[in-house]
C-alpha atoms as a PDB file:
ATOM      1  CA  UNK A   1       0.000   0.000   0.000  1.00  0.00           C
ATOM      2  CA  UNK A   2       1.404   3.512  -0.811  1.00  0.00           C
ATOM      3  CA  UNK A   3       0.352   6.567   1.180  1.00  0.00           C
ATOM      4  CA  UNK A   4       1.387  10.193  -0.251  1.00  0.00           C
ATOM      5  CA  UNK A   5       0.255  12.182   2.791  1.00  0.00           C
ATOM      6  CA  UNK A   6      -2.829  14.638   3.496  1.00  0.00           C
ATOM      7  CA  UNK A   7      -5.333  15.638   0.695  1.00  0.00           C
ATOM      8  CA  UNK A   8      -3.731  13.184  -1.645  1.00  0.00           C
ATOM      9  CA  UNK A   9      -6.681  11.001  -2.747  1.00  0.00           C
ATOM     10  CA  UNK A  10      -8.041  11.795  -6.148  1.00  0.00           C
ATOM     11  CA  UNK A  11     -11.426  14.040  -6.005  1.00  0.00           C
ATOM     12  CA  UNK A  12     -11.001  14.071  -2.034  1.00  0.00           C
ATOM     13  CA  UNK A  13     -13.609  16.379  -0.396  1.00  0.00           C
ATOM     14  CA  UNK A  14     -12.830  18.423   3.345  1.00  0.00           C
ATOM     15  CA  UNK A  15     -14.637  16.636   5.860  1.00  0.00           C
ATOM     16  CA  UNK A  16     -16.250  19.920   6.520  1.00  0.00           C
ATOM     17  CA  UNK A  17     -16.787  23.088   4.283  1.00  0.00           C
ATOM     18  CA  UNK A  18     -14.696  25.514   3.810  1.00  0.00           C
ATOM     19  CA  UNK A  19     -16.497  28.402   2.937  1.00  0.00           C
ATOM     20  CA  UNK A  20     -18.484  31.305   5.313  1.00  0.00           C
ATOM     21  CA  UNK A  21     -20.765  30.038   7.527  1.00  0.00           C
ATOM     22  CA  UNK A  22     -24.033  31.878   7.059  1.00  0.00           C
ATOM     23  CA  UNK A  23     -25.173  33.612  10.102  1.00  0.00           C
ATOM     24  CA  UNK A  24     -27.728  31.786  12.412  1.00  0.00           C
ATOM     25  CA  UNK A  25     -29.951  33.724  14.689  1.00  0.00           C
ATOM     26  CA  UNK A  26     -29.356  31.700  18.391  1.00  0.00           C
ATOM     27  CA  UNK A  27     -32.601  31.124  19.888  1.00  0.00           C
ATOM     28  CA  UNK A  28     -33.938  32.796  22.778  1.00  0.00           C
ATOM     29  CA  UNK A  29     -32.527  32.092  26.625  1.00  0.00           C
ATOM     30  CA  UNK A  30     -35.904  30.547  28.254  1.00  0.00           C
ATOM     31  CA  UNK A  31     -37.520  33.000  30.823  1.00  0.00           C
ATOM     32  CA  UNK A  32     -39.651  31.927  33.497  1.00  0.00           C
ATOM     33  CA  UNK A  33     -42.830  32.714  32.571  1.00  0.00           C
ATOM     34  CA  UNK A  34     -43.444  33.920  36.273  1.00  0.00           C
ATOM     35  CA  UNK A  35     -42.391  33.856  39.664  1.00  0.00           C
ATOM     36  CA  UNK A  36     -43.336  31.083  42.330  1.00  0.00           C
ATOM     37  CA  UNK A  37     -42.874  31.937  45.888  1.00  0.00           C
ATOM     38  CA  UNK A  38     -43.066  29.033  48.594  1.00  0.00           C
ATOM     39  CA  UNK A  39     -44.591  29.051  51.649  1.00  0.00           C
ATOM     40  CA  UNK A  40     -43.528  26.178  54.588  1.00  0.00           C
ATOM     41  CA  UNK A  41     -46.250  26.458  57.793  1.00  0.00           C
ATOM     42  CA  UNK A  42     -43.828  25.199  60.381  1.00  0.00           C
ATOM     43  CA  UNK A  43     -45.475  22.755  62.773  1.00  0.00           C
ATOM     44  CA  UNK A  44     -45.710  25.482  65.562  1.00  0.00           C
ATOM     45  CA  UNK A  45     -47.809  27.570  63.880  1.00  0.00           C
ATOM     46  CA  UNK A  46     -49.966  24.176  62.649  1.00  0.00           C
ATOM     47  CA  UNK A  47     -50.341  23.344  66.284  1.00  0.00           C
ATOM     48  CA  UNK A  48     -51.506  27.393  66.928  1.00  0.00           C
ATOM     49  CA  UNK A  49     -53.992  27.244  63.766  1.00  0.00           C
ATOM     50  CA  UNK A  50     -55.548  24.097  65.098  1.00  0.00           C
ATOM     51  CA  UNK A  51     -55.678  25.306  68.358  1.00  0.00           C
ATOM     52  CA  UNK A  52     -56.952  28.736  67.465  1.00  0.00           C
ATOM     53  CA  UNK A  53     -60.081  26.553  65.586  1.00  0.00           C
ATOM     54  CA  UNK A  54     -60.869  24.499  68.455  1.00  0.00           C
ATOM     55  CA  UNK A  55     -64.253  25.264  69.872  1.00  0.00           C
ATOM     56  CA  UNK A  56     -62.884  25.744  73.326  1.00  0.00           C
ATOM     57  CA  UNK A  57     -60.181  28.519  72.668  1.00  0.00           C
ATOM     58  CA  UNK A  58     -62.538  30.151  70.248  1.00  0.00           C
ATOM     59  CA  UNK A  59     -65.380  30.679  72.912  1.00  0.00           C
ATOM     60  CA  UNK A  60     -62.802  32.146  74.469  1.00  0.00           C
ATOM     61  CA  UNK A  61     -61.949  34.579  72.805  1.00  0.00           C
ATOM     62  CA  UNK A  62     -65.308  35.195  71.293  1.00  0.00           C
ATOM     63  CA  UNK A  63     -65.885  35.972  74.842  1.00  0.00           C
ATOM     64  CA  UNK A  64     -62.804  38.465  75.524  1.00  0.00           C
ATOM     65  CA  UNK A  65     -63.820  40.378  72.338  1.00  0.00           C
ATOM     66  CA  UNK A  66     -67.849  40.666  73.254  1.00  0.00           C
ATOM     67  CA  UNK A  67     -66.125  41.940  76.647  1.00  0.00           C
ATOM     68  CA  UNK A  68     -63.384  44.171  75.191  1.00  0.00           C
ATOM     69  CA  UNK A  69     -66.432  45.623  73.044  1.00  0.00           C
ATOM     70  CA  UNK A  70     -68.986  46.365  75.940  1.00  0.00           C
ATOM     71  CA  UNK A  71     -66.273  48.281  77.543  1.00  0.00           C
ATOM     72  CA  UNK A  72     -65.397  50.409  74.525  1.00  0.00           C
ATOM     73  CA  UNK A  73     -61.615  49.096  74.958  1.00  0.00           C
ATOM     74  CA  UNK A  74     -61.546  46.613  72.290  1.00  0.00           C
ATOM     75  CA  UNK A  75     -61.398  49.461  69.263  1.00  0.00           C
ATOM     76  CA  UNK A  76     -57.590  51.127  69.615  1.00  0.00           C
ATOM     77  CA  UNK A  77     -56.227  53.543  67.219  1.00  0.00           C
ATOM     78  CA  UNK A  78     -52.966  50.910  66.708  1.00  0.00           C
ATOM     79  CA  UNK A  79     -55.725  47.911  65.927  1.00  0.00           C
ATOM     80  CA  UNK A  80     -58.012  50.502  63.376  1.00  0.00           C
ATOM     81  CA  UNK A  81     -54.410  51.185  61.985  1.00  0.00           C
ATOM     82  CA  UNK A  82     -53.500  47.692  61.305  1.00  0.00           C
ATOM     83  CA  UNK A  83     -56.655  47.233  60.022  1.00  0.00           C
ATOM     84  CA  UNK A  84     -56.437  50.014  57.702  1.00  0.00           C
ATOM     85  CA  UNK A  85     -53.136  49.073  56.554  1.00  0.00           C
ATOM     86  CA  UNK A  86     -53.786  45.475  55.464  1.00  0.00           C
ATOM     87  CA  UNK A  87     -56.855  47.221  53.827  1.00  0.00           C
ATOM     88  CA  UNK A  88     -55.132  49.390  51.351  1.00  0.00           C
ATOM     89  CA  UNK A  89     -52.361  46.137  50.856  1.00  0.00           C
ATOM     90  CA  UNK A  90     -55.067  44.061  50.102  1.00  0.00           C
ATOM     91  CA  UNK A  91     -56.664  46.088  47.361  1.00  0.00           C
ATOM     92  CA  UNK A  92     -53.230  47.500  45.869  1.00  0.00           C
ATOM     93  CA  UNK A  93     -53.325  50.969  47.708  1.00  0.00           C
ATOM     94  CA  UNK A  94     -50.803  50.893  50.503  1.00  0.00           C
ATOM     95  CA  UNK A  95     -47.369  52.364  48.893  1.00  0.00           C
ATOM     96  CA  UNK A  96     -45.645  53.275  52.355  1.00  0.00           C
ATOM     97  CA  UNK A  97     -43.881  50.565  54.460  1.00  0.00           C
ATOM     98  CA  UNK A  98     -44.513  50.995  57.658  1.00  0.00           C
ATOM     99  CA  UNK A  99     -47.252  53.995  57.594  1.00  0.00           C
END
């Protein structure tokens, strides 16, 4: 057998062309499409939920409140404000952190 080196062969082709590659638009880097956020209850605040449910401890309270009421102590300007406040969050209106 008799080799004569590189690009020898009769009508040999390059294994790839040799020519300008045309340009090729790359696609698009994938964006979420939105964000997720996670929320983990630990089991404290399970246990508290549960318990705040529970017939007993919400008697209870039901009871305080009625009380607090009666004596005109259960309405405080820090309570209207926290109730105002997660208000305006809830329907979009609240720009200011902390009031």
């Amino acid at each position: 057998m008799e080799v004569n080196g590189p690009g020898s062969l009769f009508n040999a082709f390059p294994a790839r062309p040799t020519g300008s590659v045309p340009n090729v638009e790359k696609p698009a880097e994938a964006k979420p499409n939105s964000l997720n956020d996670d929320v983990e209850i630990s089991a404290v605040g399970k246990m508290f939920n549960r318990l705040s449910q529970s017939p007993k401890v919400r008697a209870e309270r039901l009871t305080r409140i009625k009380v607090e009421i009666d004596a005109g102590i259960y309405e405080t300007p820090e309570k209207l404000k926290a109730a105002l406040l997660k208000m305006m969050n809830e329907i979009g209106l609240n720009d200011e952190d902390d009031g």
